[in-house]
PDB file of N, CA and C in Angstrom:
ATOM      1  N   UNK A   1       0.837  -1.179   0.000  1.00  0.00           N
ATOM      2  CA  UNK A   1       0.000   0.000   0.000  1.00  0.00           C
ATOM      3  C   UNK A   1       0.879   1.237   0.000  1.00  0.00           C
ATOM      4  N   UNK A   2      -0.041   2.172  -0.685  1.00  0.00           N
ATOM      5  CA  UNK A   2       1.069   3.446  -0.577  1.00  0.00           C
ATOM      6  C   UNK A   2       0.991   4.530   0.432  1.00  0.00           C
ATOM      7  N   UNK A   3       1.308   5.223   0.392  1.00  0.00           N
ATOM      8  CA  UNK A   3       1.810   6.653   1.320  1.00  0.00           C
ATOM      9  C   UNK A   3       0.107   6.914   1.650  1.00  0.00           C
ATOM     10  N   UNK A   4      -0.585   7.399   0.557  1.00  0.00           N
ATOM     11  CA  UNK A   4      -2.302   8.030   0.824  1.00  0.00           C
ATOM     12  C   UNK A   4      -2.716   7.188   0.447  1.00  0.00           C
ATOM     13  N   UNK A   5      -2.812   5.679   0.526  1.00  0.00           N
ATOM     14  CA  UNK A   5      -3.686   4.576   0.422  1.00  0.00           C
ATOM     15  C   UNK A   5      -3.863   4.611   2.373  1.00  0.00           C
ATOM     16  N   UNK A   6      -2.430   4.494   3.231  1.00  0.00           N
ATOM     17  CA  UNK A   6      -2.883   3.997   4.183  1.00  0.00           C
ATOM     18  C   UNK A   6      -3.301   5.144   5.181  1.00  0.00           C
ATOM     19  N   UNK A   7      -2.785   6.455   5.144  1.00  0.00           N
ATOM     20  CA  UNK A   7      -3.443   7.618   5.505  1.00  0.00           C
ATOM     21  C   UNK A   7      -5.246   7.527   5.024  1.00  0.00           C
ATOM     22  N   UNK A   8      -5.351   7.567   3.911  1.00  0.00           N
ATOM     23  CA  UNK A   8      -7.010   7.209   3.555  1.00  0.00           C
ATOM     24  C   UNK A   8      -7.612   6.463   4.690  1.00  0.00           C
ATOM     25  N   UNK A   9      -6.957   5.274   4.855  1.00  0.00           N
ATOM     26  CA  UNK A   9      -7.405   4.086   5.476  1.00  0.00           C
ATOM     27  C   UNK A   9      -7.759   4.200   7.056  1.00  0.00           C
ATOM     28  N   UNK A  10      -6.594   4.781   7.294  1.00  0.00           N
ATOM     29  CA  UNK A  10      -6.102   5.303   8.727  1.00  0.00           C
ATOM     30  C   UNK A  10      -7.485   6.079   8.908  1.00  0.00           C
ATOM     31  N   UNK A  11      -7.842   7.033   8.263  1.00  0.00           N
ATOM     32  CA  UNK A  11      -8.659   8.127   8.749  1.00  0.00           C
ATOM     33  C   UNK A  11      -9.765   7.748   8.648  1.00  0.00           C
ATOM     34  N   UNK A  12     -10.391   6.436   7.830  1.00  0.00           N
ATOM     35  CA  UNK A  12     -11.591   5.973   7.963  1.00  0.00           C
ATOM     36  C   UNK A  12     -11.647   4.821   8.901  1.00  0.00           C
ATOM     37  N   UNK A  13     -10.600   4.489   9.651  1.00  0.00           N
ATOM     38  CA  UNK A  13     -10.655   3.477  10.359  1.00  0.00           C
ATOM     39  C   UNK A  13     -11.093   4.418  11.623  1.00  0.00           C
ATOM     40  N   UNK A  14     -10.136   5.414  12.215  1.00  0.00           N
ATOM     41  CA  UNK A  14      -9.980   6.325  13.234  1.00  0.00           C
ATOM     42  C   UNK A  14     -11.862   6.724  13.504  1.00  0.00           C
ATOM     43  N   UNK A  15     -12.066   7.174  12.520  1.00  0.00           N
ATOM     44  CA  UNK A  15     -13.607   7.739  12.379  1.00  0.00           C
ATOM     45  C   UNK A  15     -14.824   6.772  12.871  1.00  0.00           C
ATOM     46  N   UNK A  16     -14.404   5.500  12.047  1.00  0.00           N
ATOM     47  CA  UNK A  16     -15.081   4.907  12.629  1.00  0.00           C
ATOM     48  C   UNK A  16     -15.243   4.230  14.036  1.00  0.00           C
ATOM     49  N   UNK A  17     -14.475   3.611  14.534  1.00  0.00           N
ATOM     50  CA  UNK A  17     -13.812   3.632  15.760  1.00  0.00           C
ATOM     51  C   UNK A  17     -14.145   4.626  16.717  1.00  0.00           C
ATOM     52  N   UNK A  18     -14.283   5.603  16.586  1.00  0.00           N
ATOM     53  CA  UNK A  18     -14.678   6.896  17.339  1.00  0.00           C
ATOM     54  C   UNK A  18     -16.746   7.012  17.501  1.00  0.00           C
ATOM     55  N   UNK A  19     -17.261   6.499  16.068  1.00  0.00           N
ATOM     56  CA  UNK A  19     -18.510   6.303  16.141  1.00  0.00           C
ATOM     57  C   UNK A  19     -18.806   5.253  16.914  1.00  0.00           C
ATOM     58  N   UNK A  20     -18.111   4.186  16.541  1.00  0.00           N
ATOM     59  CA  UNK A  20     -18.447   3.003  17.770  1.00  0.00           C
ATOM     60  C   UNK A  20     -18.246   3.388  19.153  1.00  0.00           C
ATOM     61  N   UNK A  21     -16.932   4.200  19.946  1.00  0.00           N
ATOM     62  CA  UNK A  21     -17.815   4.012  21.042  1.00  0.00           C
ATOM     63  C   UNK A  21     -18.442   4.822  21.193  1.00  0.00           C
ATOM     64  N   UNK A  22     -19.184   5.393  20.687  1.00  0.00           N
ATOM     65  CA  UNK A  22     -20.409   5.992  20.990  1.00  0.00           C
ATOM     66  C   UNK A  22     -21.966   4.893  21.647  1.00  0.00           C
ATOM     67  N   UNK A  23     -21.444   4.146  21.141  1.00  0.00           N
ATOM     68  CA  UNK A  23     -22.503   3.393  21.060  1.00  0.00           C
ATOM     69  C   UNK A  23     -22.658   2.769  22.459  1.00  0.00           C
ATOM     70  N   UNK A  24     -24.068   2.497  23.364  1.00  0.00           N
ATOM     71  CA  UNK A  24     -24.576   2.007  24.684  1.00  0.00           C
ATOM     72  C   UNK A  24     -23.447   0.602  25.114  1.00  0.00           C
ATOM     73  N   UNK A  25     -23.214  -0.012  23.996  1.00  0.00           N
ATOM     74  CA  UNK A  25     -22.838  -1.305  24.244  1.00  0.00           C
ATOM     75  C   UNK A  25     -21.915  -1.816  24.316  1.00  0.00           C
ATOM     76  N   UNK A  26     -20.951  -2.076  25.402  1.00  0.00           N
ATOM     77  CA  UNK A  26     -19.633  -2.165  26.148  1.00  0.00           C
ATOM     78  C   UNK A  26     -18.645  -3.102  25.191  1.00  0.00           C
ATOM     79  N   UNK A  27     -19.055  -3.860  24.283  1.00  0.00           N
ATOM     80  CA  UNK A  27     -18.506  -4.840  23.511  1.00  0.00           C
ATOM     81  C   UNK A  27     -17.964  -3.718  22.369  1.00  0.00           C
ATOM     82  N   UNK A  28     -19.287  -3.520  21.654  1.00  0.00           N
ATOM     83  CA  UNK A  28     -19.079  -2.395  20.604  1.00  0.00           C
ATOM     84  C   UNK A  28     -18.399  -0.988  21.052  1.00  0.00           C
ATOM     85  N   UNK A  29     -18.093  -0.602  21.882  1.00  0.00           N
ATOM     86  CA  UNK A  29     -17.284   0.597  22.856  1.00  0.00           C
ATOM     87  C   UNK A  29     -15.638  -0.023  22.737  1.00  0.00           C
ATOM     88  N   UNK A  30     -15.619  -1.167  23.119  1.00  0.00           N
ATOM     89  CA  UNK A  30     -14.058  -1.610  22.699  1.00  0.00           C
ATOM     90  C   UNK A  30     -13.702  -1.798  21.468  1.00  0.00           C
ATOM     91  N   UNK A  31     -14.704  -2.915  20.560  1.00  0.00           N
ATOM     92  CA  UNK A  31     -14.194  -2.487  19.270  1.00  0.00           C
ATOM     93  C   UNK A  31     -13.717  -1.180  18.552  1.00  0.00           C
ATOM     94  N   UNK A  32     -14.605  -0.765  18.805  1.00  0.00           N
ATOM     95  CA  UNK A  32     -14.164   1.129  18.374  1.00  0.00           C
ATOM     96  C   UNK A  32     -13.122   1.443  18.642  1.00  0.00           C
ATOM     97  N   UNK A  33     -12.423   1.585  20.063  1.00  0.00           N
ATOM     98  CA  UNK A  33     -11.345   1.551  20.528  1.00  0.00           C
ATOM     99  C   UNK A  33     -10.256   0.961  19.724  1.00  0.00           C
ATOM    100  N   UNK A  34     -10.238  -0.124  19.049  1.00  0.00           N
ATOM    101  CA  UNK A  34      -9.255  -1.375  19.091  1.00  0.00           C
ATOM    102  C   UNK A  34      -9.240  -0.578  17.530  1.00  0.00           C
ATOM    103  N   UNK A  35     -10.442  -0.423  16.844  1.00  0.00           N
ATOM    104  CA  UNK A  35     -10.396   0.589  15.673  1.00  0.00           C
ATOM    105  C   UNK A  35     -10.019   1.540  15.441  1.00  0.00           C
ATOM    106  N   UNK A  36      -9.856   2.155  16.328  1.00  0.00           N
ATOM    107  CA  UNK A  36     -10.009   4.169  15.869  1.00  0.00           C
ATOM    108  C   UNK A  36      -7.516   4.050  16.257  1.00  0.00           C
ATOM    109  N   UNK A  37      -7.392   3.082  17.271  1.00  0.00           N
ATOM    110  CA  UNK A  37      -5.948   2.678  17.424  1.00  0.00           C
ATOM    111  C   UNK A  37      -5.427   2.087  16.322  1.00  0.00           C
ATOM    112  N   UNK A  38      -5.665   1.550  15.814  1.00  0.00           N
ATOM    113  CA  UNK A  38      -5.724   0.432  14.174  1.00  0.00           C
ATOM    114  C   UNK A  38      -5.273   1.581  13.384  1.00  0.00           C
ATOM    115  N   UNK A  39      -6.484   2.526  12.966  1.00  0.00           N
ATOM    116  CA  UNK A  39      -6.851   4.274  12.059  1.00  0.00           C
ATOM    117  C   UNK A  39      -4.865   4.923  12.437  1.00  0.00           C
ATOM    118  N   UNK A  40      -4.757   4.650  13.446  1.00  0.00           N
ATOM    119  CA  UNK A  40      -4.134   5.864  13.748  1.00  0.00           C
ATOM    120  C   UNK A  40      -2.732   5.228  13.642  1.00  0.00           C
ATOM    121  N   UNK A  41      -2.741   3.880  13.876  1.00  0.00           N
ATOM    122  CA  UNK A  41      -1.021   3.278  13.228  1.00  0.00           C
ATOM    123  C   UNK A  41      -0.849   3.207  11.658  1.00  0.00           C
ATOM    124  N   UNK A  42      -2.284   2.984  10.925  1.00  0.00           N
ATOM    125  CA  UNK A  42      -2.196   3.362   9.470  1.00  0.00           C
ATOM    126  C   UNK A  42      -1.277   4.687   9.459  1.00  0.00           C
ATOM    127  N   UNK A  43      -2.103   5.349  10.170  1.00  0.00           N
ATOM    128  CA  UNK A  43      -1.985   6.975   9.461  1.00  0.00           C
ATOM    129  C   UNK A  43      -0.120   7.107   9.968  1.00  0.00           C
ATOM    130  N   UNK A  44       0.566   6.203  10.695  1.00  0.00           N
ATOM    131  CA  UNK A  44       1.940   6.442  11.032  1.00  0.00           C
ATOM    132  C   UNK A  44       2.389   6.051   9.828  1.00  0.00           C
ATOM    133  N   UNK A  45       2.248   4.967   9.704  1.00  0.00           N
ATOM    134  CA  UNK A  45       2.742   3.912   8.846  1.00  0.00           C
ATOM    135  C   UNK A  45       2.693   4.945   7.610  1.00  0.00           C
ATOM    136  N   UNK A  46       1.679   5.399   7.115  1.00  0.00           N
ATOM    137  CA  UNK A  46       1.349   6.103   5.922  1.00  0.00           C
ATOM    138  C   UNK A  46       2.474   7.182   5.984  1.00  0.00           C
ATOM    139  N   UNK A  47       2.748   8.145   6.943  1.00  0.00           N
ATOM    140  CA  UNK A  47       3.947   9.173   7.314  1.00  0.00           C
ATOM    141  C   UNK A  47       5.316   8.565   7.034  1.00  0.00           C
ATOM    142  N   UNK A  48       5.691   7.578   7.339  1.00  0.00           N
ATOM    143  CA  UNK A  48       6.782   6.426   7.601  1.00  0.00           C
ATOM    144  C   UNK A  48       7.264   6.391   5.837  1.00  0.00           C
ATOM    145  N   UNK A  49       6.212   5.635   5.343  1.00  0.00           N
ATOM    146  CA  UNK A  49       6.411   5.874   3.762  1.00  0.00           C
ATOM    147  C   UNK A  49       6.934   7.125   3.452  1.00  0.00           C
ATOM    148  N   UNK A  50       5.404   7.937   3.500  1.00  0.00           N
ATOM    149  CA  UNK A  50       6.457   9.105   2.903  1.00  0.00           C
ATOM    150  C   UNK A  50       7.448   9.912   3.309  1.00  0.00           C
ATOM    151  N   UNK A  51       7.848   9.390   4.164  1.00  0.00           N
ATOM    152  CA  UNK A  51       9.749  10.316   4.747  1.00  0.00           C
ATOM    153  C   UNK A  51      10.321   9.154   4.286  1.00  0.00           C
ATOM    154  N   UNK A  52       9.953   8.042   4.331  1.00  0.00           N
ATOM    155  CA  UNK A  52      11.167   6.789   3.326  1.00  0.00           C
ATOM    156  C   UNK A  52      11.275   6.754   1.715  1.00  0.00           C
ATOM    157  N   UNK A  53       9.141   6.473   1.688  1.00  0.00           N
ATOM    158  CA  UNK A  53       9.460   6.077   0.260  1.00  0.00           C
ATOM    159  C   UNK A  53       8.559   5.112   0.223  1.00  0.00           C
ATOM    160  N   UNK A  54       7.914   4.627  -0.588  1.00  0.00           N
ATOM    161  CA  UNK A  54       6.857   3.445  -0.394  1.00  0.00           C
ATOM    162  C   UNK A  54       7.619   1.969  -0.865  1.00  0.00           C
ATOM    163  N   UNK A  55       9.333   2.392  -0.580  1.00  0.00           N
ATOM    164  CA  UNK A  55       9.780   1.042  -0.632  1.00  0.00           C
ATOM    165  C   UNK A  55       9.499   0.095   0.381  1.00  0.00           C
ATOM    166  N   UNK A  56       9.220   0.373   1.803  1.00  0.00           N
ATOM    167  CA  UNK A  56       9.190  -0.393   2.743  1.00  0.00           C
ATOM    168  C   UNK A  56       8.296  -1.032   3.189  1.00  0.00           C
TER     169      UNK A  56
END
């Protein structure tokens, strides 16, 4: 994946994740969590590339 494939990704993961815990239900409150953390190592990873290079 490239540089703004996983930034894209990142930021729709993050988003969503953030809607979940919204939600009453303690199961779905962690998923979100475990999601919106997921969103946000994309969006490193995606940075990582582009100061390297999308060789890595």
């Amino acid at each position: 994946m490239g540089e703004l494939t996983d930034k894209i990704k990142g930021n729709i993961n993050e988003a969503l994740g953030k809607i979940k815990q919204s939600s009453s239900d303690p199961e779905t409150q962690a998923d979100g969590k475990v999601q919106e953390l997921k969103g946000k190592a994309q969006q490193t990873m995606g940075k990582v590339k582009g100061a390297l290079g999308d060789d890595i």
